[in-house]
N, C-alpha and C. Protein backbone atom coordinates (compact mmCIF):
# COMPACT_ATOMS: atom_id res chain seq x y z
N UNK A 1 -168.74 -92.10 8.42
CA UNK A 1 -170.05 -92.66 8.02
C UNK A 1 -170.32 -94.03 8.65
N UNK A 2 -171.54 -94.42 8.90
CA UNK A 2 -172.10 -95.51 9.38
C UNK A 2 -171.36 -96.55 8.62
N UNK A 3 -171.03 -97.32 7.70
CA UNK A 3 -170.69 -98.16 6.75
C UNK A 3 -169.24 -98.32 7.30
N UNK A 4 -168.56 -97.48 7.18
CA UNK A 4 -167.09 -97.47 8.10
C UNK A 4 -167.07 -97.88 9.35
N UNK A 5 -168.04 -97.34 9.52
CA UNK A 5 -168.34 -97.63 11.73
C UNK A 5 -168.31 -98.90 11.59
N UNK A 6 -169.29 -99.56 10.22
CA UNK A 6 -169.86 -101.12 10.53
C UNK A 6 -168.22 -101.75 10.46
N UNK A 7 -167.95 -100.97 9.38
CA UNK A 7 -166.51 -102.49 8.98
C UNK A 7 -165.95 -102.38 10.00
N UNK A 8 -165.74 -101.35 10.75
CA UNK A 8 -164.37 -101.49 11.17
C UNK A 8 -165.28 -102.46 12.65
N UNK A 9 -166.21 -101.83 12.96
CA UNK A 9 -166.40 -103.03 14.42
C UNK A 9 -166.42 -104.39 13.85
N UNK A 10 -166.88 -104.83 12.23
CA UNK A 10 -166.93 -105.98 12.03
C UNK A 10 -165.45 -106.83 12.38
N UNK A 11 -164.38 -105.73 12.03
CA UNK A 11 -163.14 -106.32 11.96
C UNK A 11 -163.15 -106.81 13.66
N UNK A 12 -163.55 -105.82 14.68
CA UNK A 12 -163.28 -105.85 15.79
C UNK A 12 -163.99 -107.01 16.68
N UNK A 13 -165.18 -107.54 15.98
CA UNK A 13 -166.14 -108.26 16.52
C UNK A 13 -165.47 -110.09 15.66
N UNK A 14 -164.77 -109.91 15.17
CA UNK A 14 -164.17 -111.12 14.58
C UNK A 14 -162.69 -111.41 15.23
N UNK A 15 -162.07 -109.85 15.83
CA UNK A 15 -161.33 -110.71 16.53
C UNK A 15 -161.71 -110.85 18.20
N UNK A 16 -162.58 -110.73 18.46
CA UNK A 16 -163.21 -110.58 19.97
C UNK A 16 -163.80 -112.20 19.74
N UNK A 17 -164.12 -112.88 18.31
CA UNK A 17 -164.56 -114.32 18.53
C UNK A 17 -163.06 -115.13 18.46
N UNK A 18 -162.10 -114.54 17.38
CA UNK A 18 -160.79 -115.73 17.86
C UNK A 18 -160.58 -115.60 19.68
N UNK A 19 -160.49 -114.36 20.33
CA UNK A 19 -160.58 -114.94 21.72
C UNK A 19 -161.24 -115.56 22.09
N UNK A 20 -162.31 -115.17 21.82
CA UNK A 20 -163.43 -116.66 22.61
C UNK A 20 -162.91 -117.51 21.94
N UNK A 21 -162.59 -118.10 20.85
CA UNK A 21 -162.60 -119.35 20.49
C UNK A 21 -160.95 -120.17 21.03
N UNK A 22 -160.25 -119.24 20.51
CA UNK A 22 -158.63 -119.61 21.32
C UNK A 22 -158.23 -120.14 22.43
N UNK A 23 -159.16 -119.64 23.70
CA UNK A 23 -159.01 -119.91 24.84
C UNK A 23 -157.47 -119.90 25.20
N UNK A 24 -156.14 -119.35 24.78
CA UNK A 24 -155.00 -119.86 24.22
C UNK A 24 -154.07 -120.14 25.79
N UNK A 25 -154.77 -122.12 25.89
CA UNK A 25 -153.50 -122.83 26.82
C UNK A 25 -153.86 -122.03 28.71
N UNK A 26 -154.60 -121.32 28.39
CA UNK A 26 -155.17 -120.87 30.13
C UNK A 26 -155.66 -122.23 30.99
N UNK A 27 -155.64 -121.66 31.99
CA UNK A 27 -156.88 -122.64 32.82
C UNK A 27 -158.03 -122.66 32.59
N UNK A 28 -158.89 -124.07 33.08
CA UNK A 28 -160.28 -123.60 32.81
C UNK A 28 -160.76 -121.83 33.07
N UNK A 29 -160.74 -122.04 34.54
CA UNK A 29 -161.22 -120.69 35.11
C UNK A 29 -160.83 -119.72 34.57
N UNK A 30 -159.92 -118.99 34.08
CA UNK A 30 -158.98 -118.07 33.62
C UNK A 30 -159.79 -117.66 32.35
N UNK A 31 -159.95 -119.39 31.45
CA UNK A 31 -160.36 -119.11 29.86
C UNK A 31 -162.02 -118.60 30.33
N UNK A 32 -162.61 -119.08 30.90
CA UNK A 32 -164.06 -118.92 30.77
C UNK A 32 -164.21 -117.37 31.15
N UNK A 33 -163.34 -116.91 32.52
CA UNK A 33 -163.54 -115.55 32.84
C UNK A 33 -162.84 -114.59 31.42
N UNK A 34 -162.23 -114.97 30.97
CA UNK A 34 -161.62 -114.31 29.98
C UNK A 34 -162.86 -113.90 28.73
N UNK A 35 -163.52 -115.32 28.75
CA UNK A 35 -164.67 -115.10 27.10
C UNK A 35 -165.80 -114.39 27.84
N UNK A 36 -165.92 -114.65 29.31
CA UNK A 36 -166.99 -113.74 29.85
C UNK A 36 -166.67 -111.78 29.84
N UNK A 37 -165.58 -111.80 29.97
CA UNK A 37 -165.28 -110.29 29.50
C UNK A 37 -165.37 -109.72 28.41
N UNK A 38 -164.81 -110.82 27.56
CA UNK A 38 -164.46 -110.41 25.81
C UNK A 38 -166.23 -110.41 25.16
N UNK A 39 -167.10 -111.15 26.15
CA UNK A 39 -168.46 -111.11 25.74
C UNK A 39 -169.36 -109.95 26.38
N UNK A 40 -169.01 -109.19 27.38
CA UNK A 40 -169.22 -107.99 28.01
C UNK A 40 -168.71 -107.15 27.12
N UNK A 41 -167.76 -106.99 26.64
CA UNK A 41 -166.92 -106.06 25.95
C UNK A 41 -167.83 -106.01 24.22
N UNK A 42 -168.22 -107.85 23.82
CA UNK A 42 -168.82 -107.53 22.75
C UNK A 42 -170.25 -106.59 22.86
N UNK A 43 -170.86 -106.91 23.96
CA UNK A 43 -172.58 -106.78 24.42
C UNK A 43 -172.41 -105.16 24.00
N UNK A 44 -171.59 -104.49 25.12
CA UNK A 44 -171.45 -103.12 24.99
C UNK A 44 -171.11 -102.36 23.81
N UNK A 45 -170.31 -103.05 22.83
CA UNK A 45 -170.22 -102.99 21.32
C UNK A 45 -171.49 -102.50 20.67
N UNK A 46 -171.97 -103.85 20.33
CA UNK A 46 -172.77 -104.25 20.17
C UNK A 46 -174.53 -102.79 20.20
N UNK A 47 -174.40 -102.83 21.48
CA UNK A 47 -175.90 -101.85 22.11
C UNK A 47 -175.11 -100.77 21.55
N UNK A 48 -173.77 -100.22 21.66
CA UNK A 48 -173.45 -98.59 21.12
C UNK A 48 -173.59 -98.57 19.62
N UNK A 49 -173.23 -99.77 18.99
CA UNK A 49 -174.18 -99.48 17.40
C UNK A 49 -175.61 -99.58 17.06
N UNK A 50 -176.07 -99.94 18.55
CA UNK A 50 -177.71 -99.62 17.98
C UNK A 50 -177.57 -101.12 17.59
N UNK A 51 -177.27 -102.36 17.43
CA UNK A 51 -177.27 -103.90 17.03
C UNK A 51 -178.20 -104.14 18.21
N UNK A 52 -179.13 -105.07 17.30
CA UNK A 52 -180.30 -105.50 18.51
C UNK A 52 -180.17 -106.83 18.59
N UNK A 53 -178.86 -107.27 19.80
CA UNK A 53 -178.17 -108.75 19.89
C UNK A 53 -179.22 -109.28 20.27
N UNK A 54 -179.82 -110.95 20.48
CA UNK A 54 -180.56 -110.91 20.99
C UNK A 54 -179.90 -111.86 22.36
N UNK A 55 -179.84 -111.60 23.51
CA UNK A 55 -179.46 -112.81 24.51
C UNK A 55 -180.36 -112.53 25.61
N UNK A 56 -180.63 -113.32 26.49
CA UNK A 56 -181.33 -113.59 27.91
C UNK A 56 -180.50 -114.60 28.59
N UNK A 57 -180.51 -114.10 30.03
CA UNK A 57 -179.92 -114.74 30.81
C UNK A 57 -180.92 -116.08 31.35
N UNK A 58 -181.91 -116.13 30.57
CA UNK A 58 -182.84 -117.39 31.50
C UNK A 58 -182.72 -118.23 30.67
N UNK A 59 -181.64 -118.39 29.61
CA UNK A 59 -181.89 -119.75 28.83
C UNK A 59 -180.94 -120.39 29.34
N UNK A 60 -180.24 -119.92 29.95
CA UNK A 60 -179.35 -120.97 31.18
C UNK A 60 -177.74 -121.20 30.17
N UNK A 61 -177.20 -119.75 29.20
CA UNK A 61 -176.21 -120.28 28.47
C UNK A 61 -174.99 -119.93 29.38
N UNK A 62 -173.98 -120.09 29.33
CA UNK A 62 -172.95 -120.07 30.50
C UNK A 62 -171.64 -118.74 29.65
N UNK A 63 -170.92 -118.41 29.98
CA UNK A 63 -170.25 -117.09 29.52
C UNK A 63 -169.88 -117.38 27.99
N UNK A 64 -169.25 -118.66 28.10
CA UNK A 64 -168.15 -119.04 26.56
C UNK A 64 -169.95 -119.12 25.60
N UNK A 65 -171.05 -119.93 26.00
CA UNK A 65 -172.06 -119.65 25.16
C UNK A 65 -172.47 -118.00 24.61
N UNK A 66 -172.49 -117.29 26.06
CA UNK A 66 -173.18 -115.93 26.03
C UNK A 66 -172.26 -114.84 24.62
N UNK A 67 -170.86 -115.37 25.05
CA UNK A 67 -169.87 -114.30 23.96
C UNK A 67 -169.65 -114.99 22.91
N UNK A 68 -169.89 -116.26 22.08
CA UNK A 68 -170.48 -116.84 20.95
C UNK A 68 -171.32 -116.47 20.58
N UNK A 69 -172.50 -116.28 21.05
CA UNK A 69 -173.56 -115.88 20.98
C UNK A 69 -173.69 -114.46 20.10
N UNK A 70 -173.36 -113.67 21.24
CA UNK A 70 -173.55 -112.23 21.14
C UNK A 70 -172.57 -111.62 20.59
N UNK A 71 -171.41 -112.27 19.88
CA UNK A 71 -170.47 -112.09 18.55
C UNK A 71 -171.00 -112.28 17.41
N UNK A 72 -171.24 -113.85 17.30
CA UNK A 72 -172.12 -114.22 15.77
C UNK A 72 -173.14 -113.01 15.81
N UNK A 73 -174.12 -112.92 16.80
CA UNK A 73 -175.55 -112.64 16.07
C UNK A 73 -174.84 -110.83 15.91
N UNK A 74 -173.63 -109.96 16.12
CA UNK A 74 -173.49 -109.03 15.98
C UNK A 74 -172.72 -109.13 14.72
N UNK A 75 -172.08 -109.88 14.22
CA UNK A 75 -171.31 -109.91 13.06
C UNK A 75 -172.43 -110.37 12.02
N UNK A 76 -173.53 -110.48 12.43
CA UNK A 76 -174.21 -110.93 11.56
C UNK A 76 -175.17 -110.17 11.08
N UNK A 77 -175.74 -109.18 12.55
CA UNK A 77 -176.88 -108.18 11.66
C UNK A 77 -175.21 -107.09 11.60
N UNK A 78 -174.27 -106.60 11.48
CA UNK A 78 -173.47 -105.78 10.72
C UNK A 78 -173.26 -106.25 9.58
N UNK A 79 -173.35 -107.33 9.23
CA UNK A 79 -173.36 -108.18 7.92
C UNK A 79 -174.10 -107.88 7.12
N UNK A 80 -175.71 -108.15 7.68
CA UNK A 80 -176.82 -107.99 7.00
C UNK A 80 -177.14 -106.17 6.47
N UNK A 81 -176.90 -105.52 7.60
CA UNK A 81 -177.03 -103.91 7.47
C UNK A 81 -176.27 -103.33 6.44
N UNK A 82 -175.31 -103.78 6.10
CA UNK A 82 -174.01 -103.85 5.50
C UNK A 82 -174.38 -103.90 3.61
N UNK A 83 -174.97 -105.21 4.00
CA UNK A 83 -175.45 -106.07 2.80
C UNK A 83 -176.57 -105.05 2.42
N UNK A 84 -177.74 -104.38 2.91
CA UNK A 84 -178.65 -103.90 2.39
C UNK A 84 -178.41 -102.20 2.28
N UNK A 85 -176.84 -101.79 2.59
CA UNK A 85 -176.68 -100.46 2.15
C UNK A 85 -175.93 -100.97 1.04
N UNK A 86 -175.75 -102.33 0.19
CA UNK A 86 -174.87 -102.18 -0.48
C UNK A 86 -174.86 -101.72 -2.03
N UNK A 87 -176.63 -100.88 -2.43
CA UNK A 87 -176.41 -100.27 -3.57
C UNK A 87 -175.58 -99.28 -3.48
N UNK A 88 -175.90 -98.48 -2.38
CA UNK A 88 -174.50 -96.96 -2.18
C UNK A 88 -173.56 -97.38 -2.09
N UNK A 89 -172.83 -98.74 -1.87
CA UNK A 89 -171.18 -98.89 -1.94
C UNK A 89 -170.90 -99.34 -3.16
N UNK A 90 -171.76 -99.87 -4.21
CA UNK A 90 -171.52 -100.36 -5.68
C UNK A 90 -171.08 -98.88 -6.33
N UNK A 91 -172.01 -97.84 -5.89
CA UNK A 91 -172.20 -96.71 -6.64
C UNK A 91 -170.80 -95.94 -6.43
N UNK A 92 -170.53 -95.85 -4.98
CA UNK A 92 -168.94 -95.69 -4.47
C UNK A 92 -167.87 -95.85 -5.41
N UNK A 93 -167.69 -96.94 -5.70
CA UNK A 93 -166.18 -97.65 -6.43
C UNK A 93 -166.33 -97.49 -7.55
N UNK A 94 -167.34 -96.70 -8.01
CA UNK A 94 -167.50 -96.60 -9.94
C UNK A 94 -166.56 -95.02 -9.54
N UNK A 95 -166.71 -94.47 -8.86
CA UNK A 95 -166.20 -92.97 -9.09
C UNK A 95 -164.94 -92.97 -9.50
């Protein structure tokens, strides 16, 4: 079910931000190409759940912005989607 799909990418989209955020002890170059993948990797996430991230490349944000970016605002509408199926999961845990 959709609700499962969400958690479990939520789990997956939280640790795709400790990489971005870790950068752990790389080189510049290394860390930035690194959050630029892990932010490709989120984007594509992201569009296969149907999440309508929002980013553009003309606001001039640079990779470590772009996969900040496009983590939060995906952990966030799975959050929100989450949040507004959550009369059917109250109803769930009474069984």
């Amino acid at each position: 079910p959709r609700k499962k799909t969400l958690e479990y990418a939520k789990q997956e989209f939280e640790e795709f931000k400790k990489q971005v955020d870790g950068g752990s002890g790389q080189t510049y170059g290394n860390q930035v190409q690194g959050q630029g993948k892990v932010g490709g990797q989120a984007w594509t996430k992201a569009k296969n759940l149907g999440l309508n991230v929002s980013y553009s490349s003309d606001n001039g944000t640079d990779s470590n912005d772009f996969s900040k970016k496009v983590i939060d605002d995906a952990i966030k509408k799975i959050e929100e989607e989450l949040k507004n199926n959550g009369e059917e999961v109250v109803e769930d845990k009474k069984e």
